[in-house]
Structure formats: C-alpha cells, structure tokens
Protein backbone atom coordinates (compact mmCIF):
# COMPACT_ATOMS: atom_id res chain seq x y z
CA UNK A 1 0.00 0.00 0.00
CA UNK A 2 2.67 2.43 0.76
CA UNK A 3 4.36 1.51 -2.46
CA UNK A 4 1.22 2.29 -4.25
CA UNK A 5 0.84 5.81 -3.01
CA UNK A 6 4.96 6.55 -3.57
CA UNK A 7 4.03 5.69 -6.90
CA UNK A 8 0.77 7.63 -7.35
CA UNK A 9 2.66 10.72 -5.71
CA UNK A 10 5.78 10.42 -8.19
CA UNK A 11 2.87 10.33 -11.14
CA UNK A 12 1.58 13.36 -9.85
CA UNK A 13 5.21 15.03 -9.87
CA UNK A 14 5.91 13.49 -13.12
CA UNK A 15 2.50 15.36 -14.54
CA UNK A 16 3.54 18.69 -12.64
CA UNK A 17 6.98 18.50 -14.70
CA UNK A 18 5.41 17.84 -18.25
CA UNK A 19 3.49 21.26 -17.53
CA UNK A 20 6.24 23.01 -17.10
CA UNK A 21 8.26 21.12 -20.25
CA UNK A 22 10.52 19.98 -18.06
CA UNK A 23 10.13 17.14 -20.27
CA UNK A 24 13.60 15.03 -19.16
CA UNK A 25 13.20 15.44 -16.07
CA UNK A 26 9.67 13.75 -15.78
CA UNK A 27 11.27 10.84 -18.05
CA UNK A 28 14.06 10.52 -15.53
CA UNK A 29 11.42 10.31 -12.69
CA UNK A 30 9.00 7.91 -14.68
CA UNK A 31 11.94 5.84 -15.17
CA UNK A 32 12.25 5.20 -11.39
CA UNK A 33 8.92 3.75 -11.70
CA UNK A 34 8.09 0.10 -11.91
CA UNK A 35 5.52 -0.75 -14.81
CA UNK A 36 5.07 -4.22 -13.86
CA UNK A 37 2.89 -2.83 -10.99
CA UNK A 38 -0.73 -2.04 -10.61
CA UNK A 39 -0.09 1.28 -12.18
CA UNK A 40 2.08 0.05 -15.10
CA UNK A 41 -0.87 1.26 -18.02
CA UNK A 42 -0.78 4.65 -16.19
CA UNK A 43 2.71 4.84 -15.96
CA UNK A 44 3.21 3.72 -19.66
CA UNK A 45 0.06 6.40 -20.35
CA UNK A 46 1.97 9.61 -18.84
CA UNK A 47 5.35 8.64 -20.38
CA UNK A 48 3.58 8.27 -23.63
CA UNK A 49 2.25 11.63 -22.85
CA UNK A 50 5.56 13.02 -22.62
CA UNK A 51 7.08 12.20 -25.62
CA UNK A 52 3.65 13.32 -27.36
CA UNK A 53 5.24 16.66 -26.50
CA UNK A 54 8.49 16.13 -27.66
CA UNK A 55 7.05 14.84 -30.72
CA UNK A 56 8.83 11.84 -30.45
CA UNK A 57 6.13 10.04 -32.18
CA UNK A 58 7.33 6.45 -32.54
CA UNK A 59 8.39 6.45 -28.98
CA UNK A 60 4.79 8.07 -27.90
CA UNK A 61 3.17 5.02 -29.88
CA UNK A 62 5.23 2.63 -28.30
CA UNK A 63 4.45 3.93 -24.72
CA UNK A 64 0.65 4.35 -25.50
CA UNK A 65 0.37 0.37 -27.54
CA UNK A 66 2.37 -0.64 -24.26
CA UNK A 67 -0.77 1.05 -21.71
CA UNK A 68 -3.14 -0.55 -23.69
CA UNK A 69 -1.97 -4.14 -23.49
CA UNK A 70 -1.31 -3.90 -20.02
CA UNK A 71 -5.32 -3.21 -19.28
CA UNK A 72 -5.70 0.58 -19.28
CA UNK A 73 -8.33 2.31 -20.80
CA UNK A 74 -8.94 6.15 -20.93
CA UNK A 75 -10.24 8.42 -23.28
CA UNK A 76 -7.30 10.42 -23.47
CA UNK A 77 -5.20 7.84 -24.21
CA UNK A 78 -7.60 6.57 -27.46
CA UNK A 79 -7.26 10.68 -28.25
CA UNK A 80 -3.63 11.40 -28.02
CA UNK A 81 -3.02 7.82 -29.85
CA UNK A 82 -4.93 9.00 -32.47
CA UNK A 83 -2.94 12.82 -32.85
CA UNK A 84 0.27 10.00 -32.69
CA UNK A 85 -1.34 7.87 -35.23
CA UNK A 86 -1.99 10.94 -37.38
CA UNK A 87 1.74 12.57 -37.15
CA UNK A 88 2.80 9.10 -38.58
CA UNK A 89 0.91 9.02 -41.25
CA UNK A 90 -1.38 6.66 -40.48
CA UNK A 91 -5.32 8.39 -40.59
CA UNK A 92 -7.80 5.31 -40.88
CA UNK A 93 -5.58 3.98 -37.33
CA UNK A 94 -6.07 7.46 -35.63
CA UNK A 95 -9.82 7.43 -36.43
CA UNK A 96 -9.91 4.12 -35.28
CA UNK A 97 -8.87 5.68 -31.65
CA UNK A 98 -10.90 8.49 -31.77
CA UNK A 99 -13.65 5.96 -32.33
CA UNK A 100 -12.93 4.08 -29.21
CA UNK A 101 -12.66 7.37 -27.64
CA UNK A 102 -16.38 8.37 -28.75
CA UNK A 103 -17.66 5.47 -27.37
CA UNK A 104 -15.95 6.12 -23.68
CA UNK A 105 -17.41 8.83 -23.60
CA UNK A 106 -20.49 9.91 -25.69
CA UNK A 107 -21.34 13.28 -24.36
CA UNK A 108 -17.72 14.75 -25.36
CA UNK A 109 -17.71 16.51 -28.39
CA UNK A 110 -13.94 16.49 -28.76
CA UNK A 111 -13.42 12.97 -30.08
CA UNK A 112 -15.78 13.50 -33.01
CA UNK A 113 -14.07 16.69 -33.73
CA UNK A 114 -10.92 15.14 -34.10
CA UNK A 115 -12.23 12.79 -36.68
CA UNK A 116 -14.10 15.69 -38.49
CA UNK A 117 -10.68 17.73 -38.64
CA UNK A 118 -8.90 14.69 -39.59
CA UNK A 119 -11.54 14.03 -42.50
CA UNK A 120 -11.49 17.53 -43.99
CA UNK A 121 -7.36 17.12 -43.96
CA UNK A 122 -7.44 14.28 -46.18
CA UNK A 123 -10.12 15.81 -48.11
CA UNK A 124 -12.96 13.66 -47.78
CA UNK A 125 -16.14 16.82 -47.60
CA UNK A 126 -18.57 14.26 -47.64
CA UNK A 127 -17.59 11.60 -44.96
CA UNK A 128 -16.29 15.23 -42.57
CA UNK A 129 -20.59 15.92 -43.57
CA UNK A 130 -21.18 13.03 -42.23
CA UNK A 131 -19.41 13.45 -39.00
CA UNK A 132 -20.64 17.00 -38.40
CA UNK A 133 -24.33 15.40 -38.87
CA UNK A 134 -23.67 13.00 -36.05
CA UNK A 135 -21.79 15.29 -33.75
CA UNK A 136 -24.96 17.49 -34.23
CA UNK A 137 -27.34 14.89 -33.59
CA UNK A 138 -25.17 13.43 -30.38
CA UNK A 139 -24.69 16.84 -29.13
CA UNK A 140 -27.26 19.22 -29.96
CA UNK A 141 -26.75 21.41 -27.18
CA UNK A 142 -23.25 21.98 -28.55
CA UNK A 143 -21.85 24.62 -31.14
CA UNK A 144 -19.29 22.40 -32.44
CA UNK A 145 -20.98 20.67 -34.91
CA UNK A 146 -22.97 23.57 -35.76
CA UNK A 147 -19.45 25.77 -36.18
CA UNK A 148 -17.89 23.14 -38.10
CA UNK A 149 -20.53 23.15 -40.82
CA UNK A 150 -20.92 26.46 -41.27
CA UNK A 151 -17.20 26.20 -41.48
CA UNK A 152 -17.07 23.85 -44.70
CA UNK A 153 -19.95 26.08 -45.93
CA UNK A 154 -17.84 29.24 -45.68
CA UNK A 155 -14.64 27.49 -46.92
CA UNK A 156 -16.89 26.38 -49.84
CA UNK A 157 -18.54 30.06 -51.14
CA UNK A 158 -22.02 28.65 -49.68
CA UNK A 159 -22.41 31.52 -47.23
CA UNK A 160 -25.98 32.03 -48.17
CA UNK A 161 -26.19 28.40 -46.33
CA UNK A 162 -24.04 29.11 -43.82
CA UNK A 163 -26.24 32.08 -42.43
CA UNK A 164 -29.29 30.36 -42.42
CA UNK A 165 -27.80 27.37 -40.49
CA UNK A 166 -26.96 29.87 -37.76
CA UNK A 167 -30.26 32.25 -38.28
CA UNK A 168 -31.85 28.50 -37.50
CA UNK A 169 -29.86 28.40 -34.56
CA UNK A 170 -29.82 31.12 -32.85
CA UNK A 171 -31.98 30.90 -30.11
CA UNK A 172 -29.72 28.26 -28.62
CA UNK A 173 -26.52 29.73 -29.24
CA UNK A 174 -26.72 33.52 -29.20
CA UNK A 175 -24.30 33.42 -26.13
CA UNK A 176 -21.40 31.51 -27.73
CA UNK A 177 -18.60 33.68 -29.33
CA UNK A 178 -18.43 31.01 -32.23
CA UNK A 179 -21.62 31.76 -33.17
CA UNK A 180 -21.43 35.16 -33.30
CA UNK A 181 -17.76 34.94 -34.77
CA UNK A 182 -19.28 32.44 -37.60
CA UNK A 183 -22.53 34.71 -38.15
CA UNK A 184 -20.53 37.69 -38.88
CA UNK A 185 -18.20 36.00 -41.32
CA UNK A 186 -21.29 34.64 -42.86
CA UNK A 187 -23.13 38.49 -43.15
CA UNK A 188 -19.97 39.69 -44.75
CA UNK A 189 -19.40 37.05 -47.11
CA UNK A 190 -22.82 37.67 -48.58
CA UNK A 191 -21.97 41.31 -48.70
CA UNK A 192 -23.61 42.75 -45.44
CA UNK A 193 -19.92 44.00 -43.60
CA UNK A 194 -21.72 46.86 -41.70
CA UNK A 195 -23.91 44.28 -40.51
CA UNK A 196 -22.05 42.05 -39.47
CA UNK A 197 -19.58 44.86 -37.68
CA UNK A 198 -23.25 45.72 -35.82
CA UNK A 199 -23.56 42.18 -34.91
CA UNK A 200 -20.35 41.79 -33.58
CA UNK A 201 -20.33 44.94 -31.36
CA UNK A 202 -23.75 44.60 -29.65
CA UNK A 203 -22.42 40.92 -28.77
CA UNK A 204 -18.56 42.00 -27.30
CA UNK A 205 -19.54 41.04 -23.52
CA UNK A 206 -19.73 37.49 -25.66
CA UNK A 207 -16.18 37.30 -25.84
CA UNK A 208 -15.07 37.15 -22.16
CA UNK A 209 -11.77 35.28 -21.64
CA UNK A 210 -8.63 36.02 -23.46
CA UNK A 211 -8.65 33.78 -26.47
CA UNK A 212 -12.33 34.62 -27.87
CA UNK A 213 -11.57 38.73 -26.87
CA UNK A 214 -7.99 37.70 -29.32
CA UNK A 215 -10.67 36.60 -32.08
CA UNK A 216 -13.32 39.54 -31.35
CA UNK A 217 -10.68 42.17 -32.23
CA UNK A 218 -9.27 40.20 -35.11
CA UNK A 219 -12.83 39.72 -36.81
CA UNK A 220 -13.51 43.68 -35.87
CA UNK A 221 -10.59 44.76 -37.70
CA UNK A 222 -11.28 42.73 -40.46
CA UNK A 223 -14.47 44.34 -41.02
CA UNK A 224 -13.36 47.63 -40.49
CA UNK A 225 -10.39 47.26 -43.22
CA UNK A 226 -13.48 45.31 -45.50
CA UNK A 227 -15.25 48.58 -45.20
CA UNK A 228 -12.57 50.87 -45.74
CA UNK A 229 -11.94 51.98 -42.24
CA UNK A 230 -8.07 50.94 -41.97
CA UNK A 231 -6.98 53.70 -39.78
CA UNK A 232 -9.26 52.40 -37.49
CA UNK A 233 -8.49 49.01 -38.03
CA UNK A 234 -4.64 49.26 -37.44
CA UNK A 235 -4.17 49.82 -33.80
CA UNK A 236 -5.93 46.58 -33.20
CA UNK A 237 -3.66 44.76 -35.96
CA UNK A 238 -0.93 46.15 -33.55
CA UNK A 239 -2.27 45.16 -30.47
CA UNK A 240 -2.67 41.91 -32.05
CA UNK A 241 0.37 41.58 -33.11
CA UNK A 242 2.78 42.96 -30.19
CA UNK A 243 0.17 41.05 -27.68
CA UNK A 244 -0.09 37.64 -29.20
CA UNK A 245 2.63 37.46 -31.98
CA UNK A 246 -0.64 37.19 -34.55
CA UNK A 247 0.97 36.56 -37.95
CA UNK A 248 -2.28 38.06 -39.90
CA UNK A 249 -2.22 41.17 -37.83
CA UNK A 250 1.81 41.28 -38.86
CA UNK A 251 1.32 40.97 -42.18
CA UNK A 252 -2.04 43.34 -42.34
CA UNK A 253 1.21 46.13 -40.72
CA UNK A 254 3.16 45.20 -43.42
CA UNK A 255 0.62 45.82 -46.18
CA UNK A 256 -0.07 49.06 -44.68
CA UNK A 257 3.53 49.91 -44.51
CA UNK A 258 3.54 49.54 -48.07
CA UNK A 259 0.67 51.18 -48.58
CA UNK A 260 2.57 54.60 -47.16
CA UNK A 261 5.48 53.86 -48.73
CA UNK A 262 7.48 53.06 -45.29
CA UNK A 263 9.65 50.78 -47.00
CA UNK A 264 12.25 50.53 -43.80
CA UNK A 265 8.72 49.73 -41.95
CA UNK A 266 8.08 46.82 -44.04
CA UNK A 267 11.68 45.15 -44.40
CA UNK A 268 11.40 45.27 -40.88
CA UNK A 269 7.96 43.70 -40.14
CA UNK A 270 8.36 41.08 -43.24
CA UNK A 271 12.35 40.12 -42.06
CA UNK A 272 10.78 39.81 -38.73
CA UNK A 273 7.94 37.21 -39.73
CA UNK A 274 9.56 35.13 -42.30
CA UNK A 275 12.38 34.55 -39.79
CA UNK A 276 10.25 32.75 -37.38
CA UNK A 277 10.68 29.66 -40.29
CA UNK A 278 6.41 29.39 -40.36
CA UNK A 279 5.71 27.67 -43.60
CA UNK A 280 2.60 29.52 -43.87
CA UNK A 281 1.16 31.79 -46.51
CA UNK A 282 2.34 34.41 -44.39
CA UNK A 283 5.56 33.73 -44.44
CA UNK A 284 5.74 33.38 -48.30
CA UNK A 285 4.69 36.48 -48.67
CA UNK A 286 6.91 38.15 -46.59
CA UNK A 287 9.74 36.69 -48.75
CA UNK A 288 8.34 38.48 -51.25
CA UNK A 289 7.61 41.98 -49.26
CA UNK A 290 11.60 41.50 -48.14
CA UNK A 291 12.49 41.58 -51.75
CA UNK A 292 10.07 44.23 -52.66
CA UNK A 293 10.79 46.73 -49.70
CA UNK A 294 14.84 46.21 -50.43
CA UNK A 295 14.13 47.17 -54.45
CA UNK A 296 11.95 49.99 -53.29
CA UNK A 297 15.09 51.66 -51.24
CA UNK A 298 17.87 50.90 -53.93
CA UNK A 299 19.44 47.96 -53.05
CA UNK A 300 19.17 46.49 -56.38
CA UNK A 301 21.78 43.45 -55.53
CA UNK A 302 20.34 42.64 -52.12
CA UNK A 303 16.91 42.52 -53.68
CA UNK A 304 17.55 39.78 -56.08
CA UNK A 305 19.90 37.76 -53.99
CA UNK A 306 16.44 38.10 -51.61
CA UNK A 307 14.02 36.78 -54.76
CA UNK A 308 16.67 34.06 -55.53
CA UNK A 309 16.65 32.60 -51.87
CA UNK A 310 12.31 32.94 -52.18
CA UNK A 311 12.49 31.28 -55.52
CA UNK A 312 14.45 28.20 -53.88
CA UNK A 313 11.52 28.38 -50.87
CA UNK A 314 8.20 28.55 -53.17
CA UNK A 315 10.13 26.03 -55.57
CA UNK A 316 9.79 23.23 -52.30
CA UNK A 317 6.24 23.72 -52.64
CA UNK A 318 4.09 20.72 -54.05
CA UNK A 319 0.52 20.99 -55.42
CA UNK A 320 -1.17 20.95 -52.17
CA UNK A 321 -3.11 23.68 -51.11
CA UNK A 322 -0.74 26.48 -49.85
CA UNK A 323 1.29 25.48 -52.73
CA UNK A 324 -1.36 26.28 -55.22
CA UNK A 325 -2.48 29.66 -53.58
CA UNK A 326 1.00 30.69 -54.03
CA UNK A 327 1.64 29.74 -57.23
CA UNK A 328 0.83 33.02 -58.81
CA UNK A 329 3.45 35.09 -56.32
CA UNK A 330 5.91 32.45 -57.38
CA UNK A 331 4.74 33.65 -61.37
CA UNK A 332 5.37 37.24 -60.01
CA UNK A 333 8.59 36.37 -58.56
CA UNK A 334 10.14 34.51 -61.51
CA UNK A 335 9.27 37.80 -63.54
CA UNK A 336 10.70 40.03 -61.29
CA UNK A 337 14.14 37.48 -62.02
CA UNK A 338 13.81 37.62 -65.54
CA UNK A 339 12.49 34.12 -65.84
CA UNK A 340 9.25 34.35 -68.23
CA UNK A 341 9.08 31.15 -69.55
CA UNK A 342 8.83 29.96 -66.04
CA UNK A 343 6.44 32.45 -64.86
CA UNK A 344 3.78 31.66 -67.70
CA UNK A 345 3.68 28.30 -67.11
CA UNK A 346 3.44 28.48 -63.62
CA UNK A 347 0.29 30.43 -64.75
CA UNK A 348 -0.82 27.77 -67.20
CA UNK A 349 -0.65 25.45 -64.64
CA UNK A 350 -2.89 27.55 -62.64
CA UNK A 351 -5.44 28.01 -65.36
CA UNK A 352 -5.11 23.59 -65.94
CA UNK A 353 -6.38 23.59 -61.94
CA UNK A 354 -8.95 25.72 -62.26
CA UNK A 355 -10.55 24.74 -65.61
CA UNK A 356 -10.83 20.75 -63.35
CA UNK A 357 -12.49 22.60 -60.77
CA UNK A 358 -16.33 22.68 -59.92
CA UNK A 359 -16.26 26.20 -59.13
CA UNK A 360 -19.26 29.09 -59.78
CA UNK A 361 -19.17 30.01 -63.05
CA UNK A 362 -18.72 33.90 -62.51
CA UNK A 363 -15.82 33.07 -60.40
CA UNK A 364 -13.82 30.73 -62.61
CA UNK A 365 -14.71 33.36 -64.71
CA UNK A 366 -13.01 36.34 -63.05
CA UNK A 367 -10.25 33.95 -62.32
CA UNK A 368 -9.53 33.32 -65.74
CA UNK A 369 -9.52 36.79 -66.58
CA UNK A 370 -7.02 37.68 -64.18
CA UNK A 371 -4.69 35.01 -65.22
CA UNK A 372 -4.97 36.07 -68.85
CA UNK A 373 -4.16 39.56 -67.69
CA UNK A 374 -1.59 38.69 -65.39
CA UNK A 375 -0.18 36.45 -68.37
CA UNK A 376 -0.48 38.94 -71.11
CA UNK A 377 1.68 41.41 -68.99
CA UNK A 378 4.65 38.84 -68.68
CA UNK A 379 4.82 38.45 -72.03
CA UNK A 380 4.38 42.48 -72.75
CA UNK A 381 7.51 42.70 -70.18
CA UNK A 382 9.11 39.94 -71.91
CA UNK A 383 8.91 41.63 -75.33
CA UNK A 384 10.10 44.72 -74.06
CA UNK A 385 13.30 43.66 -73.02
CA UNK A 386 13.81 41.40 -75.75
C-alpha cells in the first residue's frame, strides 16, 4: 500500500513537470517507476504523454500500444493515440482511436471533432458531412458541430447556407462567441460587412476570456479594413500583433507599410515574420515583401539575392493547397528574375487547376480573366526587353 501511493505521488510530480516542459526530467522520474505494478498502463500512459510533446512520435506510440496491453483504458489515451497515429501518417488507425474514444465517452464533443478535422485534412467533404451530422445529432446542445458546418460552408462560397444554419440556430446559441464569430463571417461574405460589424459589437460582452476577446478584435478589424476603415483598423492589428505574436495582424502592418510607402517599416515587419521559419502563406509572402521593400530603397543586388533565396523556398512547394495559392506570387517572382518562360507556365498550370475545378461560373470566370491579364503582362515585359 505504501508503495502504491509513492508511486501515485511520483505520477503526480511526473504530470507537474510535463506542464512546465521539463520534459527530461519527468522521463528521468517515470523511469524510477516500476511498470510491472498495478499502475504500469498509467505509468506507460503519462510517459507516452511526454514524448507526445516532444514529438517523439514512434516512442509516444510505443508507450501508448504498451498502456493498452497492459489493461488501461482512458479516453485520453484513445485521443492522443490517435494525434500519434496521425503525425505518422497513419489516418484510418487514428480514427480508429478516436472511435474508441467516442464510445468512452459519448457526451464529449472532442473525439468527433478530431475525426471531423482529420476528415477535412485528407479531403474527404462528404464523410467530414457526415461526422458534423452526427456530432450534431449526439450533441445538440453543442456549437461544435454547428461551427464546423458552417465552417465547410464558408470554406466552400455557400455563405448564403451558412447564415441560415446559424439564423436556424440562434436561439440556442446567441451566447457563444463562435456563433457570433461564424454569423458575422457569414453576413460579410454575402456582402452585409456593416452588418455584421453591428452584430459583432452589440455581442462584445460574448467574448469574455482572453482567447475569444484575441478573435473579437481580429474579426472587428477585419471588417473595419473590408469597409474601408483601416486607420481604425490598425491599432488593433498592432495590439494583435505585439500582444499575441498574430501573424495576420503582422502581415495586415506590413501591407499598410507599403501602402505609405514606409519601406524601412516593411523590411522590418516582413524580415521579422519570415524569420520565425512558419511555412505559412504568411511567411511566403513576406519573402516576397523582403524583396520588394529592399528594391523599393535601392538595393538592387540585395533585392535579387532576396528573390533568388524565395524562388528556392516557393520552388519546395508541391501541389497541395498552400502550394497552389502561391503559385501566382511564385509567377510574379520569376518575372521580377527575368524568368518568363517559367512564370507563364506556372500560370498555365494555374489556369489547368482551375478549368478541373467545380467552381461558380462567374468566379472561374473572373479567375480566368485575371490570369490572362496577369499572363499577357509577362509576355508584354518579356517583349520589351527582348
């Protein structure tokens, strides 16, 4: 017995220590720790846990397989298997635990949420559908399968949808910061911005702790830019941004520092956001506004050695999503390096895509057009230095 509670007191320590990423130290102490024992699953569970966090993911799966033969069964174990199971590349496995984690525990929305997230990664819309259907119907006095939808329906120009899936909703959910957060991205997509800045400010007291007041200010100065208020918009991009490191309040700085022509202003804001090594749209484009802002003060030689080392960057880029939406900066960039041939059929490539796609008509439409345009003015520049 008095072995037992050493051992449930050095778990406790070992738990304290992974909070405060003292992450060898709690291996050291879990290593003291005998998992032949009664606790042996929980000790194999918290170790597991700990290289989760190290994201030493082969040595996470071993520790959580190891919990699981030896008898112990948690729902956070069938979750964080699954995020394990994920990182390795292994998605039917990790929905597999999430599964098992559903059923431990049927009232918990998370488990379902992972398996929606995990669906709309690998791009299956209609089985993620499915999930959001079920989390709705298992949970209905939840938001989360209600935000997720509306989500998808954003992501997928059907705001028109996505409004009156909340309009339908809102007697239950009025209070949650999601759903006012997803309404008013919903109002403006269908055009109604001073709306949806209405919306948003008769429900601040909505957004209480410190994450959802983070996303009330973001969505505000969205709106406000949307509608042409900028100046107003701006000290809240730099609140966001000195506060919470935000990288879309950085970069919104750094397109206003170009719009004033405070080129030392922008070098400094875009050197200071690629550097953090995100490989995020974000940080592709402040390759770009490094190259830009050096050109802009006459440092004609620093500004193409800065394209060149961009060039290498977007040319790592697959046809994936990210890799796709940039693929018309890359056009822009291979232009800017002389490189025409390259540029146009980085656009042609673009114009393949989007020809396959089941896009509005009007859009594909005005997304031709500015490919032909863009096109047309790489050859122009072409032909003039010919």
């Amino acid at each position: 017995m008095q072995e037992l509670r050493q051992t449930q007191v050095a778990l406790r320590q070992a738990e304290e220590l992974l909070q405060q990423n003292a992450f060898e130290q709690a291996l050291a102490l879990l290593d003291t720790l005998d998992t032949e024992s009664e606790l042996g699953g929980l000790i194999c569970f918290i170790r597991g846990n700990v290289y989760l966090r190290m994201e030493q993911n082969e040595q996470a799966h071993l520790c959580y397989g190891e919990a699981l033969k030896k008898g112990f069964v948690h729902e956070k174990l069938y979750i964080n298997f699954g995020i394990v199971k994920t990182r390795m590349g292994n998605p039917l496995q990790a929905e597999m635990m999430y599964r098992q984690a559903a059923q431990l525990s049927p009232s918990d929305a998370l488990p379902l949420n992972r398996i929606l997230l995990l669906r709309l990664e690998t791009g299956d819309i209609e089985g993620a559908q499915t999930v959001m259907e079920e989390l709705m119907d298992r949970n209905p006095e939840l938001f989360d399968g209600f935000h997720h939808k509306a989500d998808l329906l954003l992501g997928t120009n059907r705001a028109a949808e996505a409004l009156a899936l909340l309009d339908g909703t809102a007697q239950r959910f009025l209070s949650h910061p999601l759903y006012v957060y997803d309404r008013c991205r919903a109002l403006s997509k269908t055009g109604q911005d001073e709306k949806a800045l209405d919306f948003l400010t008769a429900r601040e007291e909505v957004f209480r702790d410190e994450l959802m007041a983070e996303l009330y200010k973001k969505e505000r100065a969205r709106l406000l830019v949307r509608l042409g208020r900028t100046a107003e918009a701006e000290p809240m991009w730099a609140d966001l941004y000195a506060l919470y490191g935000d990288r879309e309040a950085g970069l919104a700085l750094a397109a206003s520092a170009l719009g004033r022509g405070d080129m030392k202003e922008l070098y400094r804001l875009a050197d200071e956001i690629s550097g953090t090594r995100t490989g995020d749209r974000t940080h592709y484009l402040c390759l770009y506004y490094k190259a830009l802002a050096l050109k802009q003060m006459g440092e004609e030689t620093a500004s193409r050695q800065a394209l060149l080392a961009a060039l290498e960057e977007f040319n790592r880029l697959g046809d994936d999503r990210i890799g796709v939406e940039l693929r018309s900066l890359r056009a822009a960039i291979r232009t800017e390096l002389g490189q025409y041939e390259a540029a146009v059929a980085d656009l042609d490539s673009l114009d393949a895509l989007l020809e396959r796609q089941e896009e509005e008509p009007q859009i594909k439409a005005e997304a031709q057009k500015n490919l032909a345009e863009f096109k047309q003015n790489i050859l122009s520049r072409k032909e003039s230095f010919s």
